[in-house]
Protein backbone atom coordinates (compact mmCIF):
# COMPACT_ATOMS: atom_id res chain seq x y z
CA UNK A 1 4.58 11.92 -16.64
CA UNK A 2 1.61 9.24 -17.03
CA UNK A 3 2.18 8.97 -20.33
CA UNK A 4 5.70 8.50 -19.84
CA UNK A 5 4.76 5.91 -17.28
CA UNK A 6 2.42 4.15 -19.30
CA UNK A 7 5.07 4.14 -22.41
CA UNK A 8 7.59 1.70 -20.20
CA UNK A 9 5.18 -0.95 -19.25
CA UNK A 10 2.00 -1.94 -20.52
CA UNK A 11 -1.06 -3.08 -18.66
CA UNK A 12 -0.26 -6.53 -20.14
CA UNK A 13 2.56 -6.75 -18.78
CA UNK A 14 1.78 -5.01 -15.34
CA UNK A 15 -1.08 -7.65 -14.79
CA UNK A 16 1.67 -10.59 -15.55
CA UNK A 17 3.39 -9.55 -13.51
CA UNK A 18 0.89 -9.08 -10.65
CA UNK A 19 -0.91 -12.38 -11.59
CA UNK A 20 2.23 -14.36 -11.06
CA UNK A 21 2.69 -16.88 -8.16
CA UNK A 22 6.85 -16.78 -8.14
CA UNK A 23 6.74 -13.06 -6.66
CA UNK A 24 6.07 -12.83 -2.81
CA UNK A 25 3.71 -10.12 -2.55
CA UNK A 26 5.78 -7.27 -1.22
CA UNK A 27 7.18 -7.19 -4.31
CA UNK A 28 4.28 -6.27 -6.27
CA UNK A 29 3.34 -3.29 -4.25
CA UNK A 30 5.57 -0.96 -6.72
CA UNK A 31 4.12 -2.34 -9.99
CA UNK A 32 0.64 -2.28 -8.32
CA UNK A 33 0.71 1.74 -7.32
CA UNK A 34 2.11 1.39 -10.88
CA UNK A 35 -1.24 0.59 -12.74
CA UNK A 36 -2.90 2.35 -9.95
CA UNK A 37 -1.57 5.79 -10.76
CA UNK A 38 -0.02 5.23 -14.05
CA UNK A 39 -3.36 3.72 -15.81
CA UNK A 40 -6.44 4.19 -13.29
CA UNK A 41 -5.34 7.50 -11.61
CA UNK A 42 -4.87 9.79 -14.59
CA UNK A 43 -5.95 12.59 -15.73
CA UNK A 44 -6.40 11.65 -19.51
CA UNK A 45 -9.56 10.05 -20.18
CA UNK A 46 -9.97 6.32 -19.58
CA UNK A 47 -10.22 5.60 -23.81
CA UNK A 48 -6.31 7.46 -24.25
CA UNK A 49 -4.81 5.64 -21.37
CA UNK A 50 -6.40 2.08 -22.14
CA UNK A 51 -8.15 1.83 -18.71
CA UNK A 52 -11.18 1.38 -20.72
CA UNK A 53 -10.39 -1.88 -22.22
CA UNK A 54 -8.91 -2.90 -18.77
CA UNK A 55 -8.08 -6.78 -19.60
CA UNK A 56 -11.18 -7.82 -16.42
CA UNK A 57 -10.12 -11.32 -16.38
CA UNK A 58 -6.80 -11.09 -15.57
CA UNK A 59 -7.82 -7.89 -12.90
CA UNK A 60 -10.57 -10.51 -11.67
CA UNK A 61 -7.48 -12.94 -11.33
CA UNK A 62 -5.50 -10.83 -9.26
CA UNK A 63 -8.02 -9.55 -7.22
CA UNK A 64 -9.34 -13.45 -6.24
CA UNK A 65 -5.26 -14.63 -5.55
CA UNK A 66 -4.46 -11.91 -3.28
CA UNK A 67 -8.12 -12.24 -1.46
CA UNK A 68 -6.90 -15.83 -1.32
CA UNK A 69 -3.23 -14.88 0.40
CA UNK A 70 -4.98 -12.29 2.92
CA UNK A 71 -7.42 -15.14 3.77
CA UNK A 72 -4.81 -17.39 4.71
CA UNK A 73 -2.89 -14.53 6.17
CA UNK A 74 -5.68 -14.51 8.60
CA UNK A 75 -6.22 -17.84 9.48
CA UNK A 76 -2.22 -18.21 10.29
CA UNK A 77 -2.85 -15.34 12.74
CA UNK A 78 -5.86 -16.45 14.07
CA UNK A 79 -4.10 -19.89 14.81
CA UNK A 80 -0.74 -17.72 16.54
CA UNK A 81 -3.49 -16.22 18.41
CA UNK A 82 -4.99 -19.45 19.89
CA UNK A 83 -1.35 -20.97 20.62
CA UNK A 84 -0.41 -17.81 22.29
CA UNK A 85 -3.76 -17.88 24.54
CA UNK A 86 -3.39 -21.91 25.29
CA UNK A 87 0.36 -21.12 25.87
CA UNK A 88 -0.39 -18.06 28.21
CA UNK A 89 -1.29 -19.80 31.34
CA UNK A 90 1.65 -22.40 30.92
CA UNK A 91 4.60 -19.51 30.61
CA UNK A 92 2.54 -17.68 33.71
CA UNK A 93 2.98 -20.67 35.84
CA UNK A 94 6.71 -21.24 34.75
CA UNK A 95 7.48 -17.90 35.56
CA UNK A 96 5.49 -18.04 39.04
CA UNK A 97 7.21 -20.98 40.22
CA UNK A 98 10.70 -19.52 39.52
CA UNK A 99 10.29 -16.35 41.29
């Protein structure tokens, strides 16, 4: 089956895909669990499957954009966080005064 897997898409083109911007993330999942068990998971040695020459730039690539998207991921919730505690006291009020 790995081998199978590994015969329909290259690491090449696994890591272009992966490395580029156009694709919202939830889209790579599938190709990443791809490489992940196709290439790095196997049960062939790391020389037969290729993992061994494992293009590192292009991994390093990956691995520094999505650190980037998680980073901002957490910023945007830490700032949804601080509107919804400013916010709180306001809607509590609001809903106070009605009742």
């Amino acid at each position: 089956m790995e081998s199978m897997c590994q015969t329909l898409l290259e690491m090449e083109e696994l890591f272009g895909i992966l490395n580029t911007s156009k694709i919202a993330v939830k889209d790579k999942i599938p190709f990443a669990r791809f490489l992940a068990f196709g290439y790095m998971n196997s049960s062939k040695p790391a020389i037969q499957t290729g993992a061994i020459e494992l293009p590192h730039k292009r991994l390093n690539f990956f691995l520094v954009c999505e650190a980037d998207s998680l980073h901002r991921l957490s910023e945007d919730i830490f700032l949804f966080c601080v509107f919804i505690s400013e916010s709180f006291g306001d809607c509590w009020n609001l809903l106070n005064r009605n009742l």
